[in-house]
Protein backbone atom coordinates (compact mmCIF):
# COMPACT_ATOMS: atom_id res chain seq x y z
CA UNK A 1 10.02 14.79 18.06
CA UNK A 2 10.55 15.05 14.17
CA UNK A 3 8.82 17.39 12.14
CA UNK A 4 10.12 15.76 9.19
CA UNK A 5 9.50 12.11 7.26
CA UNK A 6 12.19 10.12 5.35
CA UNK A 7 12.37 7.40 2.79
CA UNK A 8 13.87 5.34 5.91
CA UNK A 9 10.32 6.53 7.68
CA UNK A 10 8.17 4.77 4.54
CA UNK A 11 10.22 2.05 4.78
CA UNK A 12 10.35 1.40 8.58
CA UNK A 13 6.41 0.75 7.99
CA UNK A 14 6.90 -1.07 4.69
CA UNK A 15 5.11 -3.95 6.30
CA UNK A 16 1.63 -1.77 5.90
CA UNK A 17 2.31 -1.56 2.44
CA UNK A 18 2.37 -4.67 1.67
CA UNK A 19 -0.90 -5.46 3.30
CA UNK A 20 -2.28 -4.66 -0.39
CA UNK A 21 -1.07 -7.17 -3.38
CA UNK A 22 0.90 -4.42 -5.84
CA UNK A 23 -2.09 -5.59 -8.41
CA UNK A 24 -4.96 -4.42 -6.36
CA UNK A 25 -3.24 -1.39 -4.83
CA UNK A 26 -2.53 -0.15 -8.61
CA UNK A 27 -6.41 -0.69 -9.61
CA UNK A 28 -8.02 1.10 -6.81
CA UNK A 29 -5.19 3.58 -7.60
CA UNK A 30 -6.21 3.14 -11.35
CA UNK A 31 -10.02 3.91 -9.96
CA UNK A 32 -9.45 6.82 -7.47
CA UNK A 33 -11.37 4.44 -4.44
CA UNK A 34 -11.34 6.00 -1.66
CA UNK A 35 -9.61 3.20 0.87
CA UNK A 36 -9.91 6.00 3.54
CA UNK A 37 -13.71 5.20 3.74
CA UNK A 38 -13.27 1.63 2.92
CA UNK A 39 -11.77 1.27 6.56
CA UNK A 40 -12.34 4.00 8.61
CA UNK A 41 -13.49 1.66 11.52
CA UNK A 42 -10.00 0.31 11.34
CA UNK A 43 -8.37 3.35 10.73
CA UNK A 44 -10.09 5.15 13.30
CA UNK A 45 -9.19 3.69 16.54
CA UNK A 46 -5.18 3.45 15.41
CA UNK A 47 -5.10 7.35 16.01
CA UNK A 48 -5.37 6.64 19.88
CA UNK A 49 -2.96 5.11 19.66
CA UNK A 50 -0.67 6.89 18.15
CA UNK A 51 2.87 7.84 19.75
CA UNK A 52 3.60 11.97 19.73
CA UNK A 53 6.36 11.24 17.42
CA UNK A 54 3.71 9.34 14.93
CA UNK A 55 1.23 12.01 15.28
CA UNK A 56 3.91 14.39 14.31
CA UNK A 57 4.27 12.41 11.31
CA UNK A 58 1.15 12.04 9.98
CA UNK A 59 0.40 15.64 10.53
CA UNK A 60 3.68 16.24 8.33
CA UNK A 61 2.34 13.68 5.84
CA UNK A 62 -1.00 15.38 6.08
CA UNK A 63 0.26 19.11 5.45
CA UNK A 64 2.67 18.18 2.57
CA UNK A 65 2.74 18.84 -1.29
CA UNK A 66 1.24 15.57 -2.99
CA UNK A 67 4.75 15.85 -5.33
CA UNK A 68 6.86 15.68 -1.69
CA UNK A 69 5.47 12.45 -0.75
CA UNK A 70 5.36 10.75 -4.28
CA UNK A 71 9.61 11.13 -4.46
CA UNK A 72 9.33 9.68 -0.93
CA UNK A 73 7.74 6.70 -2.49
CA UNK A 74 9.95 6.52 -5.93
CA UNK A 75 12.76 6.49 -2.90
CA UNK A 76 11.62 3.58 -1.19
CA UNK A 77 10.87 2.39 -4.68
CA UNK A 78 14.43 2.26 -5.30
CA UNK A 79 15.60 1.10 -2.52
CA UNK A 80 12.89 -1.75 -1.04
CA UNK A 81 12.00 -3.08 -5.02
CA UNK A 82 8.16 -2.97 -3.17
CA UNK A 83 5.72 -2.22 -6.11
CA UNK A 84 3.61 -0.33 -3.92
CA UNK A 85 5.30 2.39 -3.40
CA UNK A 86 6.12 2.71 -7.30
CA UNK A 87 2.53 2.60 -7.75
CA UNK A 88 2.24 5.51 -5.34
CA UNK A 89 5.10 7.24 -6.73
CA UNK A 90 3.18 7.42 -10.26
CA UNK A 91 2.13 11.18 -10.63
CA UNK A 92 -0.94 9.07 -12.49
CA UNK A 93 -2.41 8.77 -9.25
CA UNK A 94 -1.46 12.14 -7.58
CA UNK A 95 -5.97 12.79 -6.67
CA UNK A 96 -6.36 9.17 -5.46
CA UNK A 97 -3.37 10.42 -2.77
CA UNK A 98 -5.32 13.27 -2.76
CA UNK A 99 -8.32 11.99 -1.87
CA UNK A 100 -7.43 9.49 0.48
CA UNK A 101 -5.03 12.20 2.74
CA UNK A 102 -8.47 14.34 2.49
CA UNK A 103 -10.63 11.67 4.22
CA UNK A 104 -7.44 10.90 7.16
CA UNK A 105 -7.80 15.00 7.76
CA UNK A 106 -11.72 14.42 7.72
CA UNK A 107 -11.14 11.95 10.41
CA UNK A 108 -8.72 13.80 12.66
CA UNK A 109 -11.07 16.81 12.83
C-alpha cells in the first residue's frame, strides 16, 4: 500500500479527466462550482468500491497541501499536454480545489 501519489498516479486515471471538455472544466473552475455536489450520487457509491490501495490515495489526496497537488497537475501538464490538469494546476483556482476536496471529506465522514 502507498501512502504517497505521483504524477504517473494522475496520469494512470487521466481518462477521468477528460470526462470534462478543458473549456467547461476551466469555467466551473473560473466559478468555484462545487462538482462535488453536482454528483454526489455518482460519486458516492465509487467509494465501495474502492481498492485499499485507492483509499490510501484519496485519503493522501484528501490530507495534502492544495500547492502539493497543483505541481502534481502542472506535472501531468507537462507531460500528457491534457488541458485539464493545467487548468487545475492554475493557483487561480486553488478554493475551487478547495472546495471540492471539502465536500469528498464531507462524504467520507
Amino acid at each position: 500500500m502507498s501512502n504517497e501519489i505521483t504524477c504517473d498516479d494522475v496520469l494512470a486515471f487521466e481518462h477521468l479527466f477528460s470526462m470534462v471538455p478543458a473549456f467547461v472544466l476551466e469555467r466551473m473552475a473560473k466559478r468555484n462550482t462545487n462538482l462535488v455536489s453536482k454528483f454526489e450520487s455518482k460519486i458516492v457509491p465509487r467509494f465501495q468500491n474502492l481498492n485499499d490501495d485507492h483509499k490510501n490515495k484519496l485519503d493522501f489526496i484528501l490530507n495534502s497541501d492544495i500547492e502539493v497537488l497543483q505541481t502534481l497537475m502542472d506535472e501531468a501538464y507537462q507531460k500528457s499536454g491534457k488541458k485539464q490538469f493545467r487548468t487545475l494546476a492554475n493557483p487561480n483556482y486553488k478554493q475551487f480545489i478547495e472546495q471540492n476536496l471539502d465536500e469528498i471529506r464531507k462524504l467520507r465522514s
